[in-house]
PDB file of N, CA and C in Angstrom:
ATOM      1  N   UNK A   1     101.888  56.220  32.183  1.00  0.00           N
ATOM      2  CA  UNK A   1     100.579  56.082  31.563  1.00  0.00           C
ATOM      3  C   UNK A   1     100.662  55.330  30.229  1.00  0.00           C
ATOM      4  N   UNK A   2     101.871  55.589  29.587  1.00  0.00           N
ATOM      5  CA  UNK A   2     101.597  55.044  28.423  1.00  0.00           C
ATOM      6  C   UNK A   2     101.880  53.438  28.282  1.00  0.00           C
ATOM      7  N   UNK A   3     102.860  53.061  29.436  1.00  0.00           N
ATOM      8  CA  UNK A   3     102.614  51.322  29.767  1.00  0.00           C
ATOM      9  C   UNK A   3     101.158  50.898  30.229  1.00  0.00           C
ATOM     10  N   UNK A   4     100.365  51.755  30.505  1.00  0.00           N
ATOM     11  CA  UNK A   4      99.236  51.163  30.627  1.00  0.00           C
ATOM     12  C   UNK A   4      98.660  50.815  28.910  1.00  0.00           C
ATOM     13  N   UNK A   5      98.617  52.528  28.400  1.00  0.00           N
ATOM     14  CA  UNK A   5      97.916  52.400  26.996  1.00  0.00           C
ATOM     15  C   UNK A   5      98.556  50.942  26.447  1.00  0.00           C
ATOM     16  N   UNK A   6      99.713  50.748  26.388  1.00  0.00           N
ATOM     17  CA  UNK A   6     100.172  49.908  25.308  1.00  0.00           C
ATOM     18  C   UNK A   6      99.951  48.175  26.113  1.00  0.00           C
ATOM     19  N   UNK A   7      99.773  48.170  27.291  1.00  0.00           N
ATOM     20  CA  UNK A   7      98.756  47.085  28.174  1.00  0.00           C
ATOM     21  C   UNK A   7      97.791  46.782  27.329  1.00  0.00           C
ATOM     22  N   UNK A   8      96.895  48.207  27.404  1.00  0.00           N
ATOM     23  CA  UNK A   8      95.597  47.784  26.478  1.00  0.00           C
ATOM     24  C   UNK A   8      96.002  47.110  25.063  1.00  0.00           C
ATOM     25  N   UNK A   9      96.339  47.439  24.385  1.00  0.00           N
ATOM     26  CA  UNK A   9      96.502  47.667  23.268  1.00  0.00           C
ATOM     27  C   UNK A   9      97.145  46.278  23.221  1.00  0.00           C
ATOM     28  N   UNK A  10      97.824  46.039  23.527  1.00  0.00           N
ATOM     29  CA  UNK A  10      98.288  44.271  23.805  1.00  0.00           C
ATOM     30  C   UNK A  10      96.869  43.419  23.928  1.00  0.00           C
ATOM     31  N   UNK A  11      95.637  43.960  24.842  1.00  0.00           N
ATOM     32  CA  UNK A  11      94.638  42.921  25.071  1.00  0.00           C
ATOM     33  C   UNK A  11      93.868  42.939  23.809  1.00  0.00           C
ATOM     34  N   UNK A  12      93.646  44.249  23.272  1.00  0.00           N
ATOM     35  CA  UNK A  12      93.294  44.360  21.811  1.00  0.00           C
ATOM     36  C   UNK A  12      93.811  43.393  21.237  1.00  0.00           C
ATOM     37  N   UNK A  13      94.795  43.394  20.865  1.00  0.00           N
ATOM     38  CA  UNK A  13      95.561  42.015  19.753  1.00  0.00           C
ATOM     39  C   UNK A  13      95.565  40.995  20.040  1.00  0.00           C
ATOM     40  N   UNK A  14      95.020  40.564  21.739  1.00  0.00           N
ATOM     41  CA  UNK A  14      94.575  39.196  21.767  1.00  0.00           C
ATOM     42  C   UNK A  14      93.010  39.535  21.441  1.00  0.00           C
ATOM     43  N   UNK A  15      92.148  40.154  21.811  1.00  0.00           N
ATOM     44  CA  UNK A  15      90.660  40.107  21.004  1.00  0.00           C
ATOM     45  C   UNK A  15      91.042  40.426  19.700  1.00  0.00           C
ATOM     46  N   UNK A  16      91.528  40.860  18.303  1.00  0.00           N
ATOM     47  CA  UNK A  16      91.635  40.679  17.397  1.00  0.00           C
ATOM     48  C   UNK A  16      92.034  39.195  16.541  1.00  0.00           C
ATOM     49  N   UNK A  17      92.748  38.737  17.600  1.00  0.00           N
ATOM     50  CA  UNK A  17      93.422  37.289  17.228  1.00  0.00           C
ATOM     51  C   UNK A  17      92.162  36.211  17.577  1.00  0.00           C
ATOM     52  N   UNK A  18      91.465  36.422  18.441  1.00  0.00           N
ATOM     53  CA  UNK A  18      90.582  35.593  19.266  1.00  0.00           C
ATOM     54  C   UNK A  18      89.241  35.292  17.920  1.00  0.00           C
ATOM     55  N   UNK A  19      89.167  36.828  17.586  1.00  0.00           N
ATOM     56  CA  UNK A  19      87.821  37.139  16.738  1.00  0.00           C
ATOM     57  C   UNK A  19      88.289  36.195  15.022  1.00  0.00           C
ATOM     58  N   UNK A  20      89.025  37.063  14.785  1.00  0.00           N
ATOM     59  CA  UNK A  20      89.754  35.772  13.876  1.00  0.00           C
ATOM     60  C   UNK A  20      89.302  34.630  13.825  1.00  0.00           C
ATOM     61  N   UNK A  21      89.708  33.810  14.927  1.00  0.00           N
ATOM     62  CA  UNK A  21      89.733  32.427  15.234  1.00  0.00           C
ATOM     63  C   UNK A  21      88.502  32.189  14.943  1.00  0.00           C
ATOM     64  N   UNK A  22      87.319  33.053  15.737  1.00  0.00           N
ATOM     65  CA  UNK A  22      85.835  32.676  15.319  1.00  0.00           C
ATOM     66  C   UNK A  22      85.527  32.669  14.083  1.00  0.00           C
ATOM     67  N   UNK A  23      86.030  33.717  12.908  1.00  0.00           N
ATOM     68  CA  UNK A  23      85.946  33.792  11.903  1.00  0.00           C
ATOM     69  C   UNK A  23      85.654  32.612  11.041  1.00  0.00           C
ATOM     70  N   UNK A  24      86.888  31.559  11.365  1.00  0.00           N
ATOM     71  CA  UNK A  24      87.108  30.963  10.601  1.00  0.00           C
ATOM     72  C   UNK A  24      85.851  29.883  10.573  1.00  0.00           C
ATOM     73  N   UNK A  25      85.211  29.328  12.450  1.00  0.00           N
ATOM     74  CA  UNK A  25      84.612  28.687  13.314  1.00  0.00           C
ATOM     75  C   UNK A  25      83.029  29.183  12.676  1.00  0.00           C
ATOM     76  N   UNK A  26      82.981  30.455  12.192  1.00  0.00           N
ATOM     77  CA  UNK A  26      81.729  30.147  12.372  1.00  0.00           C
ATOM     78  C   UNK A  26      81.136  30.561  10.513  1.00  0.00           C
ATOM     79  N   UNK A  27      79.754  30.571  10.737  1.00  0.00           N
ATOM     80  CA  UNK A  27      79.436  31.223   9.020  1.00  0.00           C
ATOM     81  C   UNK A  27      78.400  32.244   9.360  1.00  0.00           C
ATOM     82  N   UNK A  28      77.502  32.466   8.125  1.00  0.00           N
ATOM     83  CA  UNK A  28      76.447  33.462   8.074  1.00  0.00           C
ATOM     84  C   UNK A  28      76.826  35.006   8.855  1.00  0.00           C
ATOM     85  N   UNK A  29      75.962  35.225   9.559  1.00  0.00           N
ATOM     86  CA  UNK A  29      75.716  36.432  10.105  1.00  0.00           C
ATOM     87  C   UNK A  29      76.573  36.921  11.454  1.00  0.00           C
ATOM     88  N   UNK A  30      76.911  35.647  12.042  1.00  0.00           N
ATOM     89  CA  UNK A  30      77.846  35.197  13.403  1.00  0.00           C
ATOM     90  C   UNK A  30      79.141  35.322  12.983  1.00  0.00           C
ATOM     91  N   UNK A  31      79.620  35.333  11.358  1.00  0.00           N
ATOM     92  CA  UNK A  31      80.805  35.400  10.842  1.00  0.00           C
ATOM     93  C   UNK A  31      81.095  36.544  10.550  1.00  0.00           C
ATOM     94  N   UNK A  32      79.948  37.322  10.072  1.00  0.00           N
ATOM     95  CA  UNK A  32      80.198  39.031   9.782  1.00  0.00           C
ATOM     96  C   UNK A  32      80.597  39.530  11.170  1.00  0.00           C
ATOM     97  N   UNK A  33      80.305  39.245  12.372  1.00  0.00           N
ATOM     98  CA  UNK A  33      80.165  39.970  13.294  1.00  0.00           C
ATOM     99  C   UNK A  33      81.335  39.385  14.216  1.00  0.00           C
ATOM    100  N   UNK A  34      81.867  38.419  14.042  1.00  0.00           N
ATOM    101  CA  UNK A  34      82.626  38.508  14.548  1.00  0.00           C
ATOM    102  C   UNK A  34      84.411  38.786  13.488  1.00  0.00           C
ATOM    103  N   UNK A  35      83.801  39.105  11.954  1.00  0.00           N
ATOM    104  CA  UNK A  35      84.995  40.061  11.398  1.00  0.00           C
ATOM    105  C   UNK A  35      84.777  41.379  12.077  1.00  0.00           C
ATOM    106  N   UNK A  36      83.811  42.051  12.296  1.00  0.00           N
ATOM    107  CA  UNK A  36      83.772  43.303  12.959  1.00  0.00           C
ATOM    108  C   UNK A  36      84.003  43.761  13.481  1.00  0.00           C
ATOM    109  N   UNK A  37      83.858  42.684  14.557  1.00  0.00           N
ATOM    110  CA  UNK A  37      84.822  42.562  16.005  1.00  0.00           C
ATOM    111  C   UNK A  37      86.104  42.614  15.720  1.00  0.00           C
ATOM    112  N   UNK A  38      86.759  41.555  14.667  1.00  0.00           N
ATOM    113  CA  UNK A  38      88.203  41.710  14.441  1.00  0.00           C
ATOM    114  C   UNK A  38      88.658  42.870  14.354  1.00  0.00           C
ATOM    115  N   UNK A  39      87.821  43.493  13.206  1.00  0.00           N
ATOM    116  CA  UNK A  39      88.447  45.321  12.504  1.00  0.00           C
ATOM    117  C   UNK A  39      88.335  45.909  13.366  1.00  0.00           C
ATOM    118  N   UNK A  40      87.207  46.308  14.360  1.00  0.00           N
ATOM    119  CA  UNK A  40      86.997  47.433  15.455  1.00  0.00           C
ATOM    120  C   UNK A  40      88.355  47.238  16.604  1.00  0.00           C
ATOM    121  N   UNK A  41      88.518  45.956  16.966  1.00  0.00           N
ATOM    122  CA  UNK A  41      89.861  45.470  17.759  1.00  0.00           C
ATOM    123  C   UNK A  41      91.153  45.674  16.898  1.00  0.00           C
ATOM    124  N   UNK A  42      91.435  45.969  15.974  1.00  0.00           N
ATOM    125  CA  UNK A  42      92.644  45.931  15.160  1.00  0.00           C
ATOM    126  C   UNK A  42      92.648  47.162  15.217  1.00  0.00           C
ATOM    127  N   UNK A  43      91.714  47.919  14.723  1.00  0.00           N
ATOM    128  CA  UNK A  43      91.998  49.652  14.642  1.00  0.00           C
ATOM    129  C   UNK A  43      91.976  49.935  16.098  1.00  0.00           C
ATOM    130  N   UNK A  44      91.659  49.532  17.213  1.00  0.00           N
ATOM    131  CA  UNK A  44      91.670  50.313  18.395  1.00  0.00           C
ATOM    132  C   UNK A  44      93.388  49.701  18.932  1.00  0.00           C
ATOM    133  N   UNK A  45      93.875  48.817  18.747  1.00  0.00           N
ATOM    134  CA  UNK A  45      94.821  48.029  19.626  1.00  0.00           C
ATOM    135  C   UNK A  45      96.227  48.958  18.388  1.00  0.00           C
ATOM    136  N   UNK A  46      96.171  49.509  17.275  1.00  0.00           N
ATOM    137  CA  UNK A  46      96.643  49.794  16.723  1.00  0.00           C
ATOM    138  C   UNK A  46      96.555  51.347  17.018  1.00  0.00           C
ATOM    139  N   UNK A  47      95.989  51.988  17.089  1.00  0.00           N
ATOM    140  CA  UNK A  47      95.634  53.427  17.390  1.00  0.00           C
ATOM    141  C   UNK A  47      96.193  53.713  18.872  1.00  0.00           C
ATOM    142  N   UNK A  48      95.688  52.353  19.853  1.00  0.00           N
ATOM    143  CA  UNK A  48      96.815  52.912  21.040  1.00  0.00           C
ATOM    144  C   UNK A  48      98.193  52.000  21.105  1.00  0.00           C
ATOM    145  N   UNK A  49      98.920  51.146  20.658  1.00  0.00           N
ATOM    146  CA  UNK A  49     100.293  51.243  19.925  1.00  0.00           C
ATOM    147  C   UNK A  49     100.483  52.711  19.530  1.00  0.00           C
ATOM    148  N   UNK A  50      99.898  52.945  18.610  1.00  0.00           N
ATOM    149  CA  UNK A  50     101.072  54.745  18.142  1.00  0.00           C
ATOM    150  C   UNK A  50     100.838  55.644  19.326  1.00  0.00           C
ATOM    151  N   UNK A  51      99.730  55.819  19.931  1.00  0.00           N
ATOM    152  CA  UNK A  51      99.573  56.496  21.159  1.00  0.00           C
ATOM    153  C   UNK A  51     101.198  56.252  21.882  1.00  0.00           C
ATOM    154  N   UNK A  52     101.300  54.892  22.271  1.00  0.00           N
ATOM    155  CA  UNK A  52     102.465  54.783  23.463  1.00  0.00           C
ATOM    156  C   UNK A  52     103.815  54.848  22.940  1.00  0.00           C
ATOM    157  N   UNK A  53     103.860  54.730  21.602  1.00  0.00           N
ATOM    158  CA  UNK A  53     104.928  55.023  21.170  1.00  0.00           C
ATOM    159  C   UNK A  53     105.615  56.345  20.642  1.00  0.00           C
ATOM    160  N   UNK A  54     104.313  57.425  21.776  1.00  0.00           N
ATOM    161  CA  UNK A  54     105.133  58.402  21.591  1.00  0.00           C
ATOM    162  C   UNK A  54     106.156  58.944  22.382  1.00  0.00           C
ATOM    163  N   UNK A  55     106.048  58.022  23.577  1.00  0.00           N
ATOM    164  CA  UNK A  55     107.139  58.380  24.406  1.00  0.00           C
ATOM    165  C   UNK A  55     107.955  56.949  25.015  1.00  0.00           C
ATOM    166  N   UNK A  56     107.528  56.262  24.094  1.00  0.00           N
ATOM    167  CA  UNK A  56     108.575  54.562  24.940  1.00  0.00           C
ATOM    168  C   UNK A  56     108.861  54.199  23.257  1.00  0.00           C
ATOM    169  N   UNK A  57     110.210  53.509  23.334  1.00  0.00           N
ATOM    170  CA  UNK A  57     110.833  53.219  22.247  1.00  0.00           C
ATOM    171  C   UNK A  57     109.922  52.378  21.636  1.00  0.00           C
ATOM    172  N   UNK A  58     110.218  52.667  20.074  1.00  0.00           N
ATOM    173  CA  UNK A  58     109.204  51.674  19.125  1.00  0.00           C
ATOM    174  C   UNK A  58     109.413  50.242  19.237  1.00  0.00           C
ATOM    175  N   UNK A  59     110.809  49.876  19.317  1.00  0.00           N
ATOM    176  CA  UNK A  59     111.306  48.313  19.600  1.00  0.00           C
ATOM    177  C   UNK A  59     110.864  47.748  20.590  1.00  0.00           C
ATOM    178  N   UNK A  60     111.273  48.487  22.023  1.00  0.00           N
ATOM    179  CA  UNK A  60     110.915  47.306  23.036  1.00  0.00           C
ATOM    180  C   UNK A  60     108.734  47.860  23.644  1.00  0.00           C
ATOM    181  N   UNK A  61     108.305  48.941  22.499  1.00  0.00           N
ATOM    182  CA  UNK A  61     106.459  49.022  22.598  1.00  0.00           C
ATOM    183  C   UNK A  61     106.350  47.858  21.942  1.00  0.00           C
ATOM    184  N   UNK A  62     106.708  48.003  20.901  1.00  0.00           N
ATOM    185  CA  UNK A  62     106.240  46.374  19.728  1.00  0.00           C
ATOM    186  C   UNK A  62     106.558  44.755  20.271  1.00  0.00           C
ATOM    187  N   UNK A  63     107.837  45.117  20.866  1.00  0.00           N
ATOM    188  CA  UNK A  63     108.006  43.819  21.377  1.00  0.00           C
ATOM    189  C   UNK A  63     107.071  43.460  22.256  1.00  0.00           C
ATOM    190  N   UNK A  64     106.751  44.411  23.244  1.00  0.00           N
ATOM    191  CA  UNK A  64     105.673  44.308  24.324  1.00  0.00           C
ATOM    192  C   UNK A  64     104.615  43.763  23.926  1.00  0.00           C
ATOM    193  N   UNK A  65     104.066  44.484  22.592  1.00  0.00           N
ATOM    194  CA  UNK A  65     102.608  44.475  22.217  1.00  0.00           C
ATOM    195  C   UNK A  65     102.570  43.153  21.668  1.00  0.00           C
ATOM    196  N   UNK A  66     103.724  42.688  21.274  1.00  0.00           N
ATOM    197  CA  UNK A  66     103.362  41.298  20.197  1.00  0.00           C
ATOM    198  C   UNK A  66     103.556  40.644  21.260  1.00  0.00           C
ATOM    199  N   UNK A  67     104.121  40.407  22.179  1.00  0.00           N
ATOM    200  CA  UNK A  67     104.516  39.593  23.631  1.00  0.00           C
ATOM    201  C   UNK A  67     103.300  39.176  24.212  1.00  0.00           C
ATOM    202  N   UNK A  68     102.494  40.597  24.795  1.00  0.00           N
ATOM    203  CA  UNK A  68     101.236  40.343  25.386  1.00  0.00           C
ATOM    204  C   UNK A  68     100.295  39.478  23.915  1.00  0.00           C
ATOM    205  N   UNK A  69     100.199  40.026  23.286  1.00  0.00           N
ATOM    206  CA  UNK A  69      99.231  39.293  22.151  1.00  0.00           C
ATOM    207  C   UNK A  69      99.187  37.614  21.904  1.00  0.00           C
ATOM    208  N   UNK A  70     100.897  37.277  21.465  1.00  0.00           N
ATOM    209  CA  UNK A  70     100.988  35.819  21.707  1.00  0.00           C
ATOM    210  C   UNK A  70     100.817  35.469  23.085  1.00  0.00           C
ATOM    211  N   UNK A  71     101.230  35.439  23.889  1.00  0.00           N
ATOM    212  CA  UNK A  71     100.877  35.133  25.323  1.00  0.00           C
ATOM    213  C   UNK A  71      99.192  35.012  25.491  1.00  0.00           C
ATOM    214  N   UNK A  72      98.321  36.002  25.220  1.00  0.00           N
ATOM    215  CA  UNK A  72      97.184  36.472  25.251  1.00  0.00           C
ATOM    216  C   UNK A  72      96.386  35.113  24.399  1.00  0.00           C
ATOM    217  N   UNK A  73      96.766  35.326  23.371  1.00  0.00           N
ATOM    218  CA  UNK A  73      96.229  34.539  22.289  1.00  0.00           C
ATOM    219  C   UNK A  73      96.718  33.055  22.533  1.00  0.00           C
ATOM    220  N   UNK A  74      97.831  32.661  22.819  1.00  0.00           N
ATOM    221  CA  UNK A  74      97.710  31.205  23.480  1.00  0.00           C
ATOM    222  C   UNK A  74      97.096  30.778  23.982  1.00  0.00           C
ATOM    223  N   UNK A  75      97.232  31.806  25.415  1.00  0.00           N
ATOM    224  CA  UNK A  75      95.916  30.994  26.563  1.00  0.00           C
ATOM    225  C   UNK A  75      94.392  31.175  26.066  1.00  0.00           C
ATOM    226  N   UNK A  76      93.690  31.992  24.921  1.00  0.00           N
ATOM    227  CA  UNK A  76      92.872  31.768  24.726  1.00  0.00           C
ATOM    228  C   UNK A  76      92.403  30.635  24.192  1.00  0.00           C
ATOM    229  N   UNK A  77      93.490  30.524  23.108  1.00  0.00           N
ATOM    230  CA  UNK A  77      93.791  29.133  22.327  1.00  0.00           C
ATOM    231  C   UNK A  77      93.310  27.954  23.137  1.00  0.00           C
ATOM    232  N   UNK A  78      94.326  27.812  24.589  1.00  0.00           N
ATOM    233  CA  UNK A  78      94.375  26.709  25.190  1.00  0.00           C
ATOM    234  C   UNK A  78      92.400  26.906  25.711  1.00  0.00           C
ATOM    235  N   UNK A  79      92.194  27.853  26.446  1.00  0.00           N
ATOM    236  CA  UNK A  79      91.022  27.852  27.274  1.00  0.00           C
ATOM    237  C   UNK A  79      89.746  27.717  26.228  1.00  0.00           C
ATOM    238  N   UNK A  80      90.026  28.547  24.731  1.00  0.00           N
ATOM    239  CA  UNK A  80      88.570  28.324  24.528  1.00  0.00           C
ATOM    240  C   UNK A  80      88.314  27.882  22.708  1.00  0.00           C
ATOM    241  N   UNK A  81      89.861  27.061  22.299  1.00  0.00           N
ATOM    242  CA  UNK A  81      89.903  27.003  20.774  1.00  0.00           C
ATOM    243  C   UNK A  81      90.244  25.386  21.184  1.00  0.00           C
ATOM    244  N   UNK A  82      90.792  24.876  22.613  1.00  0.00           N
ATOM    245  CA  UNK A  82      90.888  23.538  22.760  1.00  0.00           C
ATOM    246  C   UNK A  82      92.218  23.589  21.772  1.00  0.00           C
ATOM    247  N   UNK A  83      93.174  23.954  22.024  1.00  0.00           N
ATOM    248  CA  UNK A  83      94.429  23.881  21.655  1.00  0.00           C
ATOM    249  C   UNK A  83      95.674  23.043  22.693  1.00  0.00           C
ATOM    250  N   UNK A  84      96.334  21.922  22.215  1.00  0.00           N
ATOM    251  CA  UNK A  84      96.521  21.310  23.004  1.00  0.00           C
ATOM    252  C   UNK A  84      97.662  21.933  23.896  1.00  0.00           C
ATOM    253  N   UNK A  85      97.751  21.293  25.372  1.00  0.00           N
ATOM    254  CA  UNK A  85      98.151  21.967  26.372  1.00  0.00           C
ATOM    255  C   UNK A  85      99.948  20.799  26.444  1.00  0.00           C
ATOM    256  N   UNK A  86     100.802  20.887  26.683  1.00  0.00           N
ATOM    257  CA  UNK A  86     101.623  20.544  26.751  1.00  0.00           C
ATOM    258  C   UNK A  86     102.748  20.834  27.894  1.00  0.00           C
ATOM    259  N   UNK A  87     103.747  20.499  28.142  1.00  0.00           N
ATOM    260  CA  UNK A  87     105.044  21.406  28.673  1.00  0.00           C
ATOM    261  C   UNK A  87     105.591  21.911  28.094  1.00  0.00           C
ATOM    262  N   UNK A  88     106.077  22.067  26.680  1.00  0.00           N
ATOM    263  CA  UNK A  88     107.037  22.969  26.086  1.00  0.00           C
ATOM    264  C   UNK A  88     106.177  24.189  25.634  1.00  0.00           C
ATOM    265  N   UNK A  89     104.875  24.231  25.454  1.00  0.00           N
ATOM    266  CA  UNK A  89     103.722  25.046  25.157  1.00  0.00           C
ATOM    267  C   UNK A  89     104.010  26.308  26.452  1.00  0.00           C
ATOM    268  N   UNK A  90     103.185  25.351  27.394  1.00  0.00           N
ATOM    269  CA  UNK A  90     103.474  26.254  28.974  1.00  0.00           C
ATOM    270  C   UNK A  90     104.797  26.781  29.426  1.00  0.00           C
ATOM    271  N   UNK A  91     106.068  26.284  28.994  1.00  0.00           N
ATOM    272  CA  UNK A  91     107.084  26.516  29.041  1.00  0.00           C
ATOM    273  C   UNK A  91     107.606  28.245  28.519  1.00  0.00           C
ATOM    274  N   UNK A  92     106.878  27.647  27.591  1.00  0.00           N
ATOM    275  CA  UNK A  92     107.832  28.611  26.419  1.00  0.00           C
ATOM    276  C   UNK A  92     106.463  30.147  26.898  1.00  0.00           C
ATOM    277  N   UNK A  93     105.211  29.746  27.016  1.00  0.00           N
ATOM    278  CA  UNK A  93     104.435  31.411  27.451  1.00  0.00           C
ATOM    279  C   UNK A  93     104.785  31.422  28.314  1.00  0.00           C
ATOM    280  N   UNK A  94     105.652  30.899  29.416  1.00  0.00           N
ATOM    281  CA  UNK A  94     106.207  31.588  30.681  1.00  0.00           C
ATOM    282  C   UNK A  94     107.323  32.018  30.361  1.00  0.00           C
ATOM    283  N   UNK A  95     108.240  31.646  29.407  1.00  0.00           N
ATOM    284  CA  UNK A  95     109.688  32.400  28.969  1.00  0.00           C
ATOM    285  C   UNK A  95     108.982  33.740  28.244  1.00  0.00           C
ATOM    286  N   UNK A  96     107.754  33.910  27.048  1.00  0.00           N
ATOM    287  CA  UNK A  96     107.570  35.303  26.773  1.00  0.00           C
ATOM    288  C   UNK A  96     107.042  35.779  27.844  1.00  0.00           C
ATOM    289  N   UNK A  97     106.276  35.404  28.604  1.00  0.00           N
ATOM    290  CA  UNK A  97     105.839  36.415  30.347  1.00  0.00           C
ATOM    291  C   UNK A  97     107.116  37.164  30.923  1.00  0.00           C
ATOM    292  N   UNK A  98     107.771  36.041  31.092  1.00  0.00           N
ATOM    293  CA  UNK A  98     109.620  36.548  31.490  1.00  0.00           C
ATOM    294  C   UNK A  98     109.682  37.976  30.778  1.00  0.00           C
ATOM    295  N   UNK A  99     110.265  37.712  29.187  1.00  0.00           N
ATOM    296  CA  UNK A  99     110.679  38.988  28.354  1.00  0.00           C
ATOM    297  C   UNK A  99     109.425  39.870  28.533  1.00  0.00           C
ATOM    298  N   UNK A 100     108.738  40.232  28.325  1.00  0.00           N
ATOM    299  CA  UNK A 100     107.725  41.033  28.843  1.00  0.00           C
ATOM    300  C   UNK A 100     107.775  41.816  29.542  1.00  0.00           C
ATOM    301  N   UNK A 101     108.008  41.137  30.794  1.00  0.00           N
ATOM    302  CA  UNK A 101     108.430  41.717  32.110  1.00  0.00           C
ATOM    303  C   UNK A 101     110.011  42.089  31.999  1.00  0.00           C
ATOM    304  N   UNK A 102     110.786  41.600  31.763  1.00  0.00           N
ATOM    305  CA  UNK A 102     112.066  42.176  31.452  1.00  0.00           C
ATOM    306  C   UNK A 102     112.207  43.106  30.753  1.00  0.00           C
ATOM    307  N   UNK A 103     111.694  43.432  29.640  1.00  0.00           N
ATOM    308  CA  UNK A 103     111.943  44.667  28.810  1.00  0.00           C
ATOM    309  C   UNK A 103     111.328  45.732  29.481  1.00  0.00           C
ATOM    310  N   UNK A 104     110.125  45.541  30.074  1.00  0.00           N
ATOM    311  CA  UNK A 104     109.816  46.801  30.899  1.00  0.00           C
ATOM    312  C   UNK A 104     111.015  47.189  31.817  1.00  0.00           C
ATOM    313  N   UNK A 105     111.652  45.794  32.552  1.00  0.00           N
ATOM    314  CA  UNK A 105     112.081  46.603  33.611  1.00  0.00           C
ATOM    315  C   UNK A 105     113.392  47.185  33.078  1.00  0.00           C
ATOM    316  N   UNK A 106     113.846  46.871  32.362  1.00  0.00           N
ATOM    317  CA  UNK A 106     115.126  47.175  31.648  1.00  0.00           C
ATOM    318  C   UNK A 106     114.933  48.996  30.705  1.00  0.00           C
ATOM    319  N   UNK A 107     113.455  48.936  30.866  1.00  0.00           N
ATOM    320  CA  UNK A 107     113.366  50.453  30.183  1.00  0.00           C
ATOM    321  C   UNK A 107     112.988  51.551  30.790  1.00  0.00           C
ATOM    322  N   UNK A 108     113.702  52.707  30.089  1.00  0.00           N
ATOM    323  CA  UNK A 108     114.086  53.618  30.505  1.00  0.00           C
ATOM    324  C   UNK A 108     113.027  54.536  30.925  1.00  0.00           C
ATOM    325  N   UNK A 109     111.959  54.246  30.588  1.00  0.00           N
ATOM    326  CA  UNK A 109     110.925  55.084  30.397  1.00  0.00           C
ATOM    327  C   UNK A 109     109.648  54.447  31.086  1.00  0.00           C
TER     328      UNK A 109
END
């Protein structure tokens, strides 16, 4: 269960990263709200991190969580910030997909 929580909690930190991005993108009232979005996504993606790290090691939860997040936050990048698309780009989020998936399977828990 708690590879699920810390799943979530990975998609959190790509909507925290995402909201950000708008931050910067937008002004007025569209800018408050999407800091809001940031904080409400930061405290929830953070609240279930400590959740899963009460029973899966803190190293390879964090690694996970920052794994899914960059991964997460790339392809948003690419799909909706128009971030350019490359081979060493695509390359390299399929090598963190790899570790991702490797540290799970490598753990004990």
């Amino acid at each position: 269960m708690n590879w699920i929580i810390l799943i979530i909690a990975g998609l959190f930190e790509v909507a925290f990263a995402s909201c950000l991005g708008k931050v910067k993108e937008t002004t007025g009232t569209a800018m408050y709200l999407w800091f809001a979005g940031f904080i409400i996504s930061l405290t929830i993606s953070m609240l279930l991190l400590i959740k899963a790290t009460e029973t899966l090691p803190i190293g390879t939860a964090y690694a996970v969580w920052t794994g899914i997040g960059a991964v997460g936050t790339a392809l948003v990048g690419i799909f909706f910030f128009k971030d350019p698309v490359t081979f060493w780009r695509i390359f390299f989020i399929v090598t963190l997909i790899g570790s991702v998936i490797g540290l799970k399977a490598v753990s004990s828990h």
